[in-house]
Structure formats: structure tokens, C-alpha cells
C-alpha atoms as a PDB file:
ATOM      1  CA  UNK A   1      -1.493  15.024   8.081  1.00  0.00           C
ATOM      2  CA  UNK A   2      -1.253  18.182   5.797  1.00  0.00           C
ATOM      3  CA  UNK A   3      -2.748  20.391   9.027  1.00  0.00           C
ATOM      4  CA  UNK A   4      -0.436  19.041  11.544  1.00  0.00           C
ATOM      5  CA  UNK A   5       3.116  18.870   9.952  1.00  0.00           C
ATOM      6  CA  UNK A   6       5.540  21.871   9.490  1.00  0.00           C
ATOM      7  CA  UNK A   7       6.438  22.334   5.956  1.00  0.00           C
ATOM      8  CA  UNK A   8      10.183  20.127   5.135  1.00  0.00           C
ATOM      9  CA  UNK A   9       8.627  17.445   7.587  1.00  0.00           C
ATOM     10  CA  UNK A  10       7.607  13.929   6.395  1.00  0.00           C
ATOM     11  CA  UNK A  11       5.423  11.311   6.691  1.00  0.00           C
ATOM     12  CA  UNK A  12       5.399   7.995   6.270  1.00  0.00           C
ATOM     13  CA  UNK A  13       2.664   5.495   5.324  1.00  0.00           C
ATOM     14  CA  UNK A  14       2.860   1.580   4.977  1.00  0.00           C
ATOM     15  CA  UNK A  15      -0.099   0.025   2.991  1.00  0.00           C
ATOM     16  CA  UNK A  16      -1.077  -3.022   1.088  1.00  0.00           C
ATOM     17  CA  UNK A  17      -3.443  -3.807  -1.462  1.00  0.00           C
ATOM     18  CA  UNK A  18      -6.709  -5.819  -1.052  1.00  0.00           C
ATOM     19  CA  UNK A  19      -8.901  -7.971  -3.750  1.00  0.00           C
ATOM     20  CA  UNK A  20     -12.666  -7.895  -3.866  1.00  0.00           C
ATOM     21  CA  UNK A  21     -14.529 -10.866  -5.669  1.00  0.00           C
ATOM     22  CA  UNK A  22     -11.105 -11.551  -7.431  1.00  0.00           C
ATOM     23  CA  UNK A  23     -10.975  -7.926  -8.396  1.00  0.00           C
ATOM     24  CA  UNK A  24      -7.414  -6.027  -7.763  1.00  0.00           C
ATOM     25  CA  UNK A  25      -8.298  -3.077  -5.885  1.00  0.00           C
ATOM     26  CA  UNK A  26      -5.213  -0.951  -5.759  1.00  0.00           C
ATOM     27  CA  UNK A  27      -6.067   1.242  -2.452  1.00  0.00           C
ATOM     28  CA  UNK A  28      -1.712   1.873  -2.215  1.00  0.00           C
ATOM     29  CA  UNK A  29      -2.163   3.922  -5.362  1.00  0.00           C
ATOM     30  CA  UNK A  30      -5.288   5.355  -4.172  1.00  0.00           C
ATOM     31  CA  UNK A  31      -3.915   6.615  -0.634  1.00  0.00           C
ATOM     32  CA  UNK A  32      -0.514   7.834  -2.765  1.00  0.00           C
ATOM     33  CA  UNK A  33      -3.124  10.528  -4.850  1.00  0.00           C
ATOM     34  CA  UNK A  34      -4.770  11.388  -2.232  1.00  0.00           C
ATOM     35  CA  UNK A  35      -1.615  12.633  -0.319  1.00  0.00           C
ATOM     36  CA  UNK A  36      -0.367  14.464  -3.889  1.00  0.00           C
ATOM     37  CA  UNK A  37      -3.266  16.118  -4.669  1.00  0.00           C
ATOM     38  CA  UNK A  38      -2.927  17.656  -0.946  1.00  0.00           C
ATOM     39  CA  UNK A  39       0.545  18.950  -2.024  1.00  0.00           C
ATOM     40  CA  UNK A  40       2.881  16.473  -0.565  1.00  0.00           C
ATOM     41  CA  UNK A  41       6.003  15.199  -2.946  1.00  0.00           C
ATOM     42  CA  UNK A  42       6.651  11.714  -2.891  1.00  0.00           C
ATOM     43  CA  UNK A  43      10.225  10.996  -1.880  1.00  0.00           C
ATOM     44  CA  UNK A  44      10.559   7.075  -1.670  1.00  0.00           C
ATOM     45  CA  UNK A  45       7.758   3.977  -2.670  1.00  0.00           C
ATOM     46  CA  UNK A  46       9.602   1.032  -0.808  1.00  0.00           C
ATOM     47  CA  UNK A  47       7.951  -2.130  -1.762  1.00  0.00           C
ATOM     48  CA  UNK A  48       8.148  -4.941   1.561  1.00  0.00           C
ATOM     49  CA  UNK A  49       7.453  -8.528   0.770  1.00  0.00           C
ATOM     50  CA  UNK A  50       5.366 -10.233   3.037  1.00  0.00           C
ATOM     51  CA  UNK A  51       7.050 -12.863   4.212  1.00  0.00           C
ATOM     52  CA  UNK A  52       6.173 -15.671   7.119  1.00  0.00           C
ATOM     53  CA  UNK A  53       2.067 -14.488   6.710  1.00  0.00           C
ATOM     54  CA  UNK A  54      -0.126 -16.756   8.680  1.00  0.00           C
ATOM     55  CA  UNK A  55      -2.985 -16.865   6.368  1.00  0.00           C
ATOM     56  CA  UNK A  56      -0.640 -17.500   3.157  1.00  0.00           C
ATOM     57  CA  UNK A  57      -1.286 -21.245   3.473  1.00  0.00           C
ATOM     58  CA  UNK A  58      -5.010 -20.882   3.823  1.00  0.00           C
ATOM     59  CA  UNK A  59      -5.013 -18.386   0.755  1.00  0.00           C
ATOM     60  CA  UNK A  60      -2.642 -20.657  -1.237  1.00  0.00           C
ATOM     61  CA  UNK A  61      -4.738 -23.223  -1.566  1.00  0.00           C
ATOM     62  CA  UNK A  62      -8.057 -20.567  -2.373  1.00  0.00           C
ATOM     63  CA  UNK A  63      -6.009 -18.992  -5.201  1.00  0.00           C
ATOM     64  CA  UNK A  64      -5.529 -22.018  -7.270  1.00  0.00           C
ATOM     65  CA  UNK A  65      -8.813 -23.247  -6.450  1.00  0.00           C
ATOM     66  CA  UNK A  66     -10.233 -20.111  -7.351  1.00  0.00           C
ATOM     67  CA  UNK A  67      -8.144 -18.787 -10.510  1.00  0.00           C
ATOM     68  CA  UNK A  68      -6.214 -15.482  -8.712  1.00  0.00           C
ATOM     69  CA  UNK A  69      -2.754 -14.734  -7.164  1.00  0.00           C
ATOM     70  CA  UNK A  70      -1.660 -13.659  -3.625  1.00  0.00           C
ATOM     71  CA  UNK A  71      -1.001  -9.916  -3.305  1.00  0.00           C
ATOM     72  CA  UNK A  72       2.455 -10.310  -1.906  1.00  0.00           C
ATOM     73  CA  UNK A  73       3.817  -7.237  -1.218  1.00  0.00           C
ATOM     74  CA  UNK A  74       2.851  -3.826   1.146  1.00  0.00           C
ATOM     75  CA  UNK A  75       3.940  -0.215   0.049  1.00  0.00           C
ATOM     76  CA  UNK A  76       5.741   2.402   2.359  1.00  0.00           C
ATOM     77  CA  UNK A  77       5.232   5.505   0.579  1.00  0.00           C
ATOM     78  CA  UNK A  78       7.569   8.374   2.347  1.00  0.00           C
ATOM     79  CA  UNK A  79       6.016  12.323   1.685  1.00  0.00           C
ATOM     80  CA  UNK A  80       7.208  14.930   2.373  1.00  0.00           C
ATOM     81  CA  UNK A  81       5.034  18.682   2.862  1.00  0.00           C
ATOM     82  CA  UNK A  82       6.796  21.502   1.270  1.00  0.00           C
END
């Protein structure tokens, strides 16, 4: 992204959060670094809800079986290259 925008544009990226053997793995936080350390600013972290998800009943009933929550939200981080 760095290569192809002109310097005041922005960019937007939407991304959730995923759990491996009922470990939190925050990749949001991960993919937010990744565009700071390449010199973007971070103008708005809008936090959707997922709502109406098709596998949420499947996953509802795995979480209490299994002892974890539901990762319930997606991040839309907004940068902008200076």
C-alpha cells in the first residue's frame, strides 16, 4: 500500500481476530504495526459487531462446551501515508 498511494491519501483495512487451540491470536493488532512501522498514522480504529453470523450458533454451543468466548467484533483501521 505504502508504494502505491500518494502521500495525504488513505487506506482502509477491515479485519477480525482469530483463536488457535483456544489461544487469542490478535492478527488486528498485528496488521495495525505492520502498517505504522511503514510510516502510516492511524486516523480512526472503528470496532463493527458481528451481528446475524451464520456460524454463531454452531460456535455457541463449542464455546461453552469447550471453556472460550466468541470473538465478536472486526476492526476497520483507517491510515493515512504522510
Amino acid at each position: 500500500m505504502w508504494r502505491v498511494l500518494k502521500p495525504g491519501s488513505y487506506c482502509a483495512v477491515l479485519i477480525g481476530d482469530t483463536r488457535r487451540k483456544k489461544i487469542y491470536i490478535p492478527l488486528a493488532y498485528k496488521v495495525m504495526n505492520r502498517f505504522l512501522s511503514m510510516g502510516f498514522i492511524l486516523r480512526e480504529d472503528v470496532i463493527k459487531i458481528q451481528h446475524n453470523c451464520r456460524a454463531t450458533g454452531f460456535w455457541v454451543k463449542k464455546s461453552k462446551l469447550y471453556n472460550f468466548l466468541l470473538i465478536m467484533h472486526e476492526h476497520l483501521f483507517i491510515f493515512q501515508k504522510l
